[in-house]
C-alpha atoms as a PDB file:
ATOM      1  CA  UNK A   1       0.000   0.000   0.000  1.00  0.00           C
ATOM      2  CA  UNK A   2       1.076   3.183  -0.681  1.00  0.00           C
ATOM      3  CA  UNK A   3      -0.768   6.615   0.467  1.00  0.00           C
ATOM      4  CA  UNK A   4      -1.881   8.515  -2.305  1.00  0.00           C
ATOM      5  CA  UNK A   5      -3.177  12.120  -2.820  1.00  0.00           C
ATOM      6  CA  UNK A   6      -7.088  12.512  -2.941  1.00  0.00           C
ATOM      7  CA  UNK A   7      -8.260  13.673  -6.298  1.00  0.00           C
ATOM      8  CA  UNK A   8     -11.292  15.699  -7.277  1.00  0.00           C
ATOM      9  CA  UNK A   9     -13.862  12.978  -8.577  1.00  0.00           C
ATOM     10  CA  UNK A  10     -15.091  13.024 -12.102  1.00  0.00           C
ATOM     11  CA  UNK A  11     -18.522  11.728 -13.438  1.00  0.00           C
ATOM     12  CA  UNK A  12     -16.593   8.998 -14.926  1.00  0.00           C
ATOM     13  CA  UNK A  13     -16.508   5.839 -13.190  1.00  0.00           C
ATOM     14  CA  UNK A  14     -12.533   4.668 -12.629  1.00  0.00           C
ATOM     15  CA  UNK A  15     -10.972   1.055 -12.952  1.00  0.00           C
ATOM     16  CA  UNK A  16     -13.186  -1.823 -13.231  1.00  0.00           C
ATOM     17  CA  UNK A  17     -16.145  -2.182 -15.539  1.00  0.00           C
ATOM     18  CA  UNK A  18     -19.568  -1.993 -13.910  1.00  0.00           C
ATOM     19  CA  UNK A  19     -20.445  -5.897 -14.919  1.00  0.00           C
ATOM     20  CA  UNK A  20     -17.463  -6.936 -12.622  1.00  0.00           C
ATOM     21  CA  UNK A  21     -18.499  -4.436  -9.923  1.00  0.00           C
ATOM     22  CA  UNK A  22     -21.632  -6.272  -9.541  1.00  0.00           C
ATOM     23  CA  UNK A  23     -20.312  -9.813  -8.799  1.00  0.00           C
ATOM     24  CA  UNK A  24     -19.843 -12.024  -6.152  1.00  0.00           C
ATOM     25  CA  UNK A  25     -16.329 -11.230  -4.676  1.00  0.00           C
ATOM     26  CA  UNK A  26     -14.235 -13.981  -2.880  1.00  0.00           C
ATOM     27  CA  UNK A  27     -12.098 -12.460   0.287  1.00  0.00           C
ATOM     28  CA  UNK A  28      -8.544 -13.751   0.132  1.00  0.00           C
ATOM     29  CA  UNK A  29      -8.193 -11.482   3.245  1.00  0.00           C
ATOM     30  CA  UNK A  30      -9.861 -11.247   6.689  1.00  0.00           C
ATOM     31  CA  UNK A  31     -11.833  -7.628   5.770  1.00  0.00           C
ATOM     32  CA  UNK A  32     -13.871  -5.257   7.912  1.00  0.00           C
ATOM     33  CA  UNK A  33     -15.733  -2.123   7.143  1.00  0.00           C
ATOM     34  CA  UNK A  34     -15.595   0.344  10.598  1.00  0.00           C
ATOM     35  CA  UNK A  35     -18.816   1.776  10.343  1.00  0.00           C
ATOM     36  CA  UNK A  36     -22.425   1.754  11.176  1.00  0.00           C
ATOM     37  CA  UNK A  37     -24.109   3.171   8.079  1.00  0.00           C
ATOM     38  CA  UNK A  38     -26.814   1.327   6.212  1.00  0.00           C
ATOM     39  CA  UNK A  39     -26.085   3.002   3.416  1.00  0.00           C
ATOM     40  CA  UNK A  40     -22.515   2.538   3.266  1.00  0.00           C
ATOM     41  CA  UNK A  41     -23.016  -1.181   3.931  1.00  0.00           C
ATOM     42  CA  UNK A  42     -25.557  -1.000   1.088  1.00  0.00           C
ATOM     43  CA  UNK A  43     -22.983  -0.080  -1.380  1.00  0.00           C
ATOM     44  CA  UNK A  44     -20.116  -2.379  -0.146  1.00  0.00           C
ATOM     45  CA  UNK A  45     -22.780  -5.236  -0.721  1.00  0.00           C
ATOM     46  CA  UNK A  46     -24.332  -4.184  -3.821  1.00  0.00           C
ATOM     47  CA  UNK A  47     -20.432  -4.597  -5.486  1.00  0.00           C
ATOM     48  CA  UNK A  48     -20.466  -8.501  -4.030  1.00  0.00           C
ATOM     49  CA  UNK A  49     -18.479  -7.901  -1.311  1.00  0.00           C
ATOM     50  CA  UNK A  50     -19.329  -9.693   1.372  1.00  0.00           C
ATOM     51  CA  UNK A  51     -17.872  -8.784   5.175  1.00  0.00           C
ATOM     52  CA  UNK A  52     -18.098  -7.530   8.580  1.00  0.00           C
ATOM     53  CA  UNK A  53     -19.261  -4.049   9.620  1.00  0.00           C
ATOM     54  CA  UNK A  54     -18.123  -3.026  13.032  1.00  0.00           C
ATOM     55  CA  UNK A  55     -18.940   0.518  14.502  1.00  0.00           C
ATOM     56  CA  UNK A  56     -16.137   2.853  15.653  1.00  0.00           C
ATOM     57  CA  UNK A  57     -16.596   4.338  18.797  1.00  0.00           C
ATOM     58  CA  UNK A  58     -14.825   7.559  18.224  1.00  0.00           C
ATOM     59  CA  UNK A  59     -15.413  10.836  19.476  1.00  0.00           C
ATOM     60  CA  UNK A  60     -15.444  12.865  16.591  1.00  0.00           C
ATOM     61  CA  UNK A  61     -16.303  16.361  17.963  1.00  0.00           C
ATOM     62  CA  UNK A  62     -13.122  15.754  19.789  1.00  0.00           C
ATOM     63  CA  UNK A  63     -11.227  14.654  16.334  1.00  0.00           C
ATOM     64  CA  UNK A  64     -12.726  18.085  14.881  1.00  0.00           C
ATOM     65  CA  UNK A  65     -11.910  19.892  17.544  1.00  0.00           C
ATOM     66  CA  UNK A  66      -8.021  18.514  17.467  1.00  0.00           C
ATOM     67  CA  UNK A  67      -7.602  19.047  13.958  1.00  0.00           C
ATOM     68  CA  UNK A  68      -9.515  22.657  13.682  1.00  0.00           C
ATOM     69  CA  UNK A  69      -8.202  25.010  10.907  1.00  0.00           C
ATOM     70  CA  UNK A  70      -7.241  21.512   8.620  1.00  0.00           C
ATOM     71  CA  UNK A  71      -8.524  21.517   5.215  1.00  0.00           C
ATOM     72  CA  UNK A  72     -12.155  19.324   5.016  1.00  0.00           C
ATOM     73  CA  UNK A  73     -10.907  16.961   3.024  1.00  0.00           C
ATOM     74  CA  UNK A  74      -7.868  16.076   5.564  1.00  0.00           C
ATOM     75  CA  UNK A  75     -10.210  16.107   8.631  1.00  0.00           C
ATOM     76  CA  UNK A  76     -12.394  13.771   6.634  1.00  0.00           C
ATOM     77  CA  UNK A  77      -9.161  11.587   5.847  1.00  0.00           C
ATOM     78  CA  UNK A  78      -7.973  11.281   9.652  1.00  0.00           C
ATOM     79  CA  UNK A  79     -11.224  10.698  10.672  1.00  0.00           C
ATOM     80  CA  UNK A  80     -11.426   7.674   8.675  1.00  0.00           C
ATOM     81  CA  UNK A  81      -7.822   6.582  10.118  1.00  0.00           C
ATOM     82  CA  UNK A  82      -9.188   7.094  14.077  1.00  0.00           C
ATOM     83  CA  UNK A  83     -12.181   5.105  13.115  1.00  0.00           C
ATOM     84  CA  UNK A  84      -9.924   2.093  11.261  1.00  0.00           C
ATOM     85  CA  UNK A  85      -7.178   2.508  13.748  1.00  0.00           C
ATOM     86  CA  UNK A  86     -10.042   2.175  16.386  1.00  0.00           C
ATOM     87  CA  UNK A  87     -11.256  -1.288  14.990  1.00  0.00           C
ATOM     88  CA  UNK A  88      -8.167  -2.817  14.018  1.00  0.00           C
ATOM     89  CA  UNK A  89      -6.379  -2.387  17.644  1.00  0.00           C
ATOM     90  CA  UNK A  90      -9.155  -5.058  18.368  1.00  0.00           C
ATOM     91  CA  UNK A  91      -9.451  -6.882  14.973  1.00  0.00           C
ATOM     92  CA  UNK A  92      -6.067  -8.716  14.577  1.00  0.00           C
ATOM     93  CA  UNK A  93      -5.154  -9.515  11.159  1.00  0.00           C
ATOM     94  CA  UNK A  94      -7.839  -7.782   9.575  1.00  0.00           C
ATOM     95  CA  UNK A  95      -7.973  -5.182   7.422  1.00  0.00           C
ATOM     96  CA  UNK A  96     -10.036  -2.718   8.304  1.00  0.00           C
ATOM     97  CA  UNK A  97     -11.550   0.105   6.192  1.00  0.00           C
ATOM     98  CA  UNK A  98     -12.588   3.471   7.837  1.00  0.00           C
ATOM     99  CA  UNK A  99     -14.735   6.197   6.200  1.00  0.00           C
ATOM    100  CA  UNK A 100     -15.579   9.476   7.071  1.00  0.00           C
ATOM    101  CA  UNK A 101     -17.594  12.351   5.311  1.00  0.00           C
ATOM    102  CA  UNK A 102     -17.293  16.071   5.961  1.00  0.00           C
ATOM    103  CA  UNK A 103     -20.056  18.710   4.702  1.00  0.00           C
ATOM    104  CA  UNK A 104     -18.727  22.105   4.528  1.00  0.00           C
ATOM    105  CA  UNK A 105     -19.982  25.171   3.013  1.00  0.00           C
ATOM    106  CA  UNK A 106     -17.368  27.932   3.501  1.00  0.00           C
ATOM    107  CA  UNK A 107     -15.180  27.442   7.003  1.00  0.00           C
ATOM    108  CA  UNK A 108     -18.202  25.617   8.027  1.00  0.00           C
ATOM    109  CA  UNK A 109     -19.127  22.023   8.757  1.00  0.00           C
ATOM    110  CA  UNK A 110     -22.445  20.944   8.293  1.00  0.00           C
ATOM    111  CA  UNK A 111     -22.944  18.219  10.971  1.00  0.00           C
ATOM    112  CA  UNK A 112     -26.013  15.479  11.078  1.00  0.00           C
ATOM    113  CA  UNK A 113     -29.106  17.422  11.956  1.00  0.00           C
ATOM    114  CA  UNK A 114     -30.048  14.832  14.351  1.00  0.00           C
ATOM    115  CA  UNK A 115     -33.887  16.765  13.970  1.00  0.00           C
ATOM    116  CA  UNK A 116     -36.266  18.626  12.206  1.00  0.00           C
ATOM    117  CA  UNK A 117     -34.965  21.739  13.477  1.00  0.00           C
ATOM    118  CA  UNK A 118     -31.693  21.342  12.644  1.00  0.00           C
ATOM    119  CA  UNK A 119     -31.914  20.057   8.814  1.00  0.00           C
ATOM    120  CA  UNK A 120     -34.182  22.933   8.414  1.00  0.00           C
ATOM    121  CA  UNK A 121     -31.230  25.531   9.305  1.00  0.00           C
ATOM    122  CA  UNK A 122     -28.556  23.085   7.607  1.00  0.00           C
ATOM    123  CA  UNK A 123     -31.148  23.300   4.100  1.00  0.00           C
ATOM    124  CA  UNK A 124     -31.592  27.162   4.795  1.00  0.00           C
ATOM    125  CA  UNK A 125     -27.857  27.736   4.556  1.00  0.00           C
ATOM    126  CA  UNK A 126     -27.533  25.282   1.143  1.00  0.00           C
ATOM    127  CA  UNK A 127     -30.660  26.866  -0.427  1.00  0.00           C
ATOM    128  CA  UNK A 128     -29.002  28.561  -3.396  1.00  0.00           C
ATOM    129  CA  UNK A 129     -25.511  27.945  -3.160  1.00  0.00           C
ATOM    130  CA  UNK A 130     -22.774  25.946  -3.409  1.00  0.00           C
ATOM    131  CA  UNK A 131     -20.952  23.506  -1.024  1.00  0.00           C
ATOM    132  CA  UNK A 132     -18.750  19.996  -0.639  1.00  0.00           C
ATOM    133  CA  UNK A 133     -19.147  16.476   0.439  1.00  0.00           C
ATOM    134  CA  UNK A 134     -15.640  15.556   1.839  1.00  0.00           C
ATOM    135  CA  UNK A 135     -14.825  11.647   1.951  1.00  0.00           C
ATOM    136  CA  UNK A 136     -12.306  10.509   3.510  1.00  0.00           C
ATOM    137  CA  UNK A 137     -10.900   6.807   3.891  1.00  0.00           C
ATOM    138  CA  UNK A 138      -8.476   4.802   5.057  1.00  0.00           C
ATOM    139  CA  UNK A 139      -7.470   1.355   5.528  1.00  0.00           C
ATOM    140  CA  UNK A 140      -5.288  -0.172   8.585  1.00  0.00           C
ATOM    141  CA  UNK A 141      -4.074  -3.502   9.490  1.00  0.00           C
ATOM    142  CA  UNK A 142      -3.055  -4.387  13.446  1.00  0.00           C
ATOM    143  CA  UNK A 143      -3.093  -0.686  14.242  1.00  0.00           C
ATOM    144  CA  UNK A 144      -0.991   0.733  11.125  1.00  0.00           C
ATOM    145  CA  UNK A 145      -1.919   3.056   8.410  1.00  0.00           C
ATOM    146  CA  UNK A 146      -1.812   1.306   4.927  1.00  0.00           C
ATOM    147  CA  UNK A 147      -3.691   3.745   2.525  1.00  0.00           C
ATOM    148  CA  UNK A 148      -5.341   7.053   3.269  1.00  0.00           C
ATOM    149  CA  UNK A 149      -6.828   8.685   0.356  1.00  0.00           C
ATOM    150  CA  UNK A 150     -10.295  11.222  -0.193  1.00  0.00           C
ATOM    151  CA  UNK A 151     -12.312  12.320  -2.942  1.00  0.00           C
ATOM    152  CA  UNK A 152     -14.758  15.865  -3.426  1.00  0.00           C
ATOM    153  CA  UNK A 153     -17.619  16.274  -4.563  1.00  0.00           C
ATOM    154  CA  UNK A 154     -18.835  19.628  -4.864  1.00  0.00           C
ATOM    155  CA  UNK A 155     -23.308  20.400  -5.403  1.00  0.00           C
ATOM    156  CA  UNK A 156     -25.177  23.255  -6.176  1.00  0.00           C
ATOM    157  CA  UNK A 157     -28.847  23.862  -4.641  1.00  0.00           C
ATOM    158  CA  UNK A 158     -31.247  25.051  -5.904  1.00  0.00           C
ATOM    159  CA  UNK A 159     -32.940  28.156  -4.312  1.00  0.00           C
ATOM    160  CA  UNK A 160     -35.831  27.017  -1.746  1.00  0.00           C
ATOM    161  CA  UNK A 161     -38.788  28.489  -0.353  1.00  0.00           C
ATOM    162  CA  UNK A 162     -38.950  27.451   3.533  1.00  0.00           C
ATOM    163  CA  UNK A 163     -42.337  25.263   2.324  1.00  0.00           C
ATOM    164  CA  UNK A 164     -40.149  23.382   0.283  1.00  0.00           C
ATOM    165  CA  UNK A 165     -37.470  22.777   2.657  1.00  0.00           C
ATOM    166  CA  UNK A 166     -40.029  21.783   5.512  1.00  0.00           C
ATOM    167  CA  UNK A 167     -42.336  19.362   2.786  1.00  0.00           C
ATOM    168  CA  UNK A 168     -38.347  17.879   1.371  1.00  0.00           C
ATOM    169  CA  UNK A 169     -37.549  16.955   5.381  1.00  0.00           C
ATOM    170  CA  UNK A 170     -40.548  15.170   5.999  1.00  0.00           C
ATOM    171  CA  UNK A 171     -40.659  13.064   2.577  1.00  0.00           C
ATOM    172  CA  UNK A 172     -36.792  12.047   3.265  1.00  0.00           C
ATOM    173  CA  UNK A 173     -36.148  12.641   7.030  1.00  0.00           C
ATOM    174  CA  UNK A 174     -32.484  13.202   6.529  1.00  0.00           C
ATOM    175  CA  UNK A 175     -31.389  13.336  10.046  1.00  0.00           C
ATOM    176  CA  UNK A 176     -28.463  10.865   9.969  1.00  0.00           C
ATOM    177  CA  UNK A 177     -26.930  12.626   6.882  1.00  0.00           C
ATOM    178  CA  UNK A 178     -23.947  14.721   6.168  1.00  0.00           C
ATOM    179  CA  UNK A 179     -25.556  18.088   5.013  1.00  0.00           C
ATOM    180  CA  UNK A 180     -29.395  17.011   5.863  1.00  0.00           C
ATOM    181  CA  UNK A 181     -29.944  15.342   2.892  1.00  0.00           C
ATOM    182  CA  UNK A 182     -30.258  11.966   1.311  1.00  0.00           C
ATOM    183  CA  UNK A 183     -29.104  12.125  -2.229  1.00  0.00           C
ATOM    184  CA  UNK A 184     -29.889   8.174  -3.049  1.00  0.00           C
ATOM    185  CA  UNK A 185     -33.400   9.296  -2.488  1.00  0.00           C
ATOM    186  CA  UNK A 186     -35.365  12.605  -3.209  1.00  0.00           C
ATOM    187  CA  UNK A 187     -32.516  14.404  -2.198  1.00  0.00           C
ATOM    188  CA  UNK A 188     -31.138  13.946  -5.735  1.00  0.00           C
ATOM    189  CA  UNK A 189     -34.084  16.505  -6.609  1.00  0.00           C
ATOM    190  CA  UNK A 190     -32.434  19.461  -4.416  1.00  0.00           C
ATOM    191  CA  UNK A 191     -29.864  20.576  -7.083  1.00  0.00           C
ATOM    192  CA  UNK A 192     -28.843  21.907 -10.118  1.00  0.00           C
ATOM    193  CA  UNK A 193     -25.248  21.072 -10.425  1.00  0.00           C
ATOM    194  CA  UNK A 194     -23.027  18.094  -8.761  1.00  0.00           C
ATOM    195  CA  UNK A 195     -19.741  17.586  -9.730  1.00  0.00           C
ATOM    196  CA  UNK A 196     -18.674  14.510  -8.325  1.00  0.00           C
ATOM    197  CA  UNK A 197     -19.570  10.735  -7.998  1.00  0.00           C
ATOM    198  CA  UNK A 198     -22.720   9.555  -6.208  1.00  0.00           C
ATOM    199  CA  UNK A 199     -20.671   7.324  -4.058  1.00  0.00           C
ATOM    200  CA  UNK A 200     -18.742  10.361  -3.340  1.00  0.00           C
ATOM    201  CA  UNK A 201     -22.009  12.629  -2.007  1.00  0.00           C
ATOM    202  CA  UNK A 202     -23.390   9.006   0.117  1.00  0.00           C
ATOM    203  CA  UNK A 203     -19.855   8.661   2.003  1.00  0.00           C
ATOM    204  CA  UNK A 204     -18.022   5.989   0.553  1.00  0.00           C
ATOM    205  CA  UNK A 205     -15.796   6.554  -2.861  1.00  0.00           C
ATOM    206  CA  UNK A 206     -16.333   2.526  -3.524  1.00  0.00           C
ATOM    207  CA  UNK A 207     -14.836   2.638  -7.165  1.00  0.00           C
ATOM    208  CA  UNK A 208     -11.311   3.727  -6.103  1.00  0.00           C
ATOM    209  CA  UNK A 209     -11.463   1.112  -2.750  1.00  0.00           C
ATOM    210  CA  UNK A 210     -12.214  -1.241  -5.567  1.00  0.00           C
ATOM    211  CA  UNK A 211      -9.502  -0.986  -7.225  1.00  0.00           C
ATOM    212  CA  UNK A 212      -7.136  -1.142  -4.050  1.00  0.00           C
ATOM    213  CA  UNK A 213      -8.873  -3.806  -2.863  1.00  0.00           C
ATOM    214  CA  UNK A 214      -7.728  -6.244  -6.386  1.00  0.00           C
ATOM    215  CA  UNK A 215      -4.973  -4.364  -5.965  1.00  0.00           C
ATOM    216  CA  UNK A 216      -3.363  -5.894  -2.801  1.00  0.00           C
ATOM    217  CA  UNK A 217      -4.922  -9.053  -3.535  1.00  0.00           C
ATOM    218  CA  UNK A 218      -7.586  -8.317  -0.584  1.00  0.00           C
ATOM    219  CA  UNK A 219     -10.413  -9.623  -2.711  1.00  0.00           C
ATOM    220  CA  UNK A 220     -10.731 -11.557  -6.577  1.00  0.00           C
END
């Protein structure tokens, strides 16, 4: 493994063609996914890879606050690497995959709204403008850093009335998601201009962990 600089996605998909992506993968390697996201595990199982998901218990406010003033897409790479380092101090012999996603519009970070209340303000502050999905990952094996890499993705919303913000929260209830919005579902609808992949936007840049993955001989 070697670390590698994170690259601006394109709308292009990279490395392997879309009929392999779908397969059944065999594991050559013992390989875990450090997170708790449905959708994330969604993905990693819709390309035939079949594995453990553990959650990271990581305090990420704390992480943020650490690592304040570092660009988004760095904070979103280390804290993918506290998550995998997390799970692989405890996983022997696995590899371990951590991912992390950082919304930010401006200097600011656009946590999960948790509520109502909160992806209303998060959706008032998008409405019209323009801002980035930060994704971070990393993979680690008994406690070292193999690969780090990240990928942007940068949207453009389209200008809403406060009706349409309130009627788009309670058709998608985005209150898990980076930037209070769920762009696999109605989300999508939100904006006029994304440049970047969907797997980007929902957390996990799959096609380039793909390729690492055949790569190192993790997976055939």
């Amino acid at each position: 493994f070697q670390a590698e600089d994170g690259i601006r996605d394109s709308s292009t998909s990279r490395g392997l063609g879309d009929v392999y992506k779908r397969q059944p993968k065999r594991l050559l390697k013992p390989l875990i996914f450090a997170t708790a996201s449905s959708i994330r595990r969604e993905i990693v199982e819709s390309h035939g890879i079949n594995c453990e998901f553990v959650k990271s218990d990581v305090d990420e406010e704390l992480i943020k606050l650490n690592f304040k003033g570092v660009e988004f897409n760095n904070l979103a790479m280390q804290l993918a690497t506290e998550k995998a380092l997390t799970v692989s101090d405890i996983k022997e012999n696995y590899y371990v995959v951590g991912v992390d996603q950082v919304c930010a519009i401006d200097d600011e970070i656009l946590n999960k709204p948790e509520n109502s209340e909160n992806a209303f303000k998060s959706l008032k502050k998008l409405s019209g403008r323009s801002h980035f999905q930060n994704c971070g990952m990393a993979i680690c094996l008994n406690g070292k850093i193999l690969w780090q890499s990240f990928s942007i993705a940068e949207l453009t919303m389209k200008s809403l009335s406060d009706q349409e913000i309130h009627d788009y929260i309670k058709l998608d209830e985005p209150f898990s998601c980076s930037g209070s919005y769920k762009f696999e579902s109605y989300g999508k609808e939100l904006f006029t201009n994304v440049s970047g992949t969907e797997y980007t936007i929902q957390g996990l840049d799959i096609d380039k962990l793909m390729d690492v993955f055949v790569e190192e001989g993790i997976i055939e």
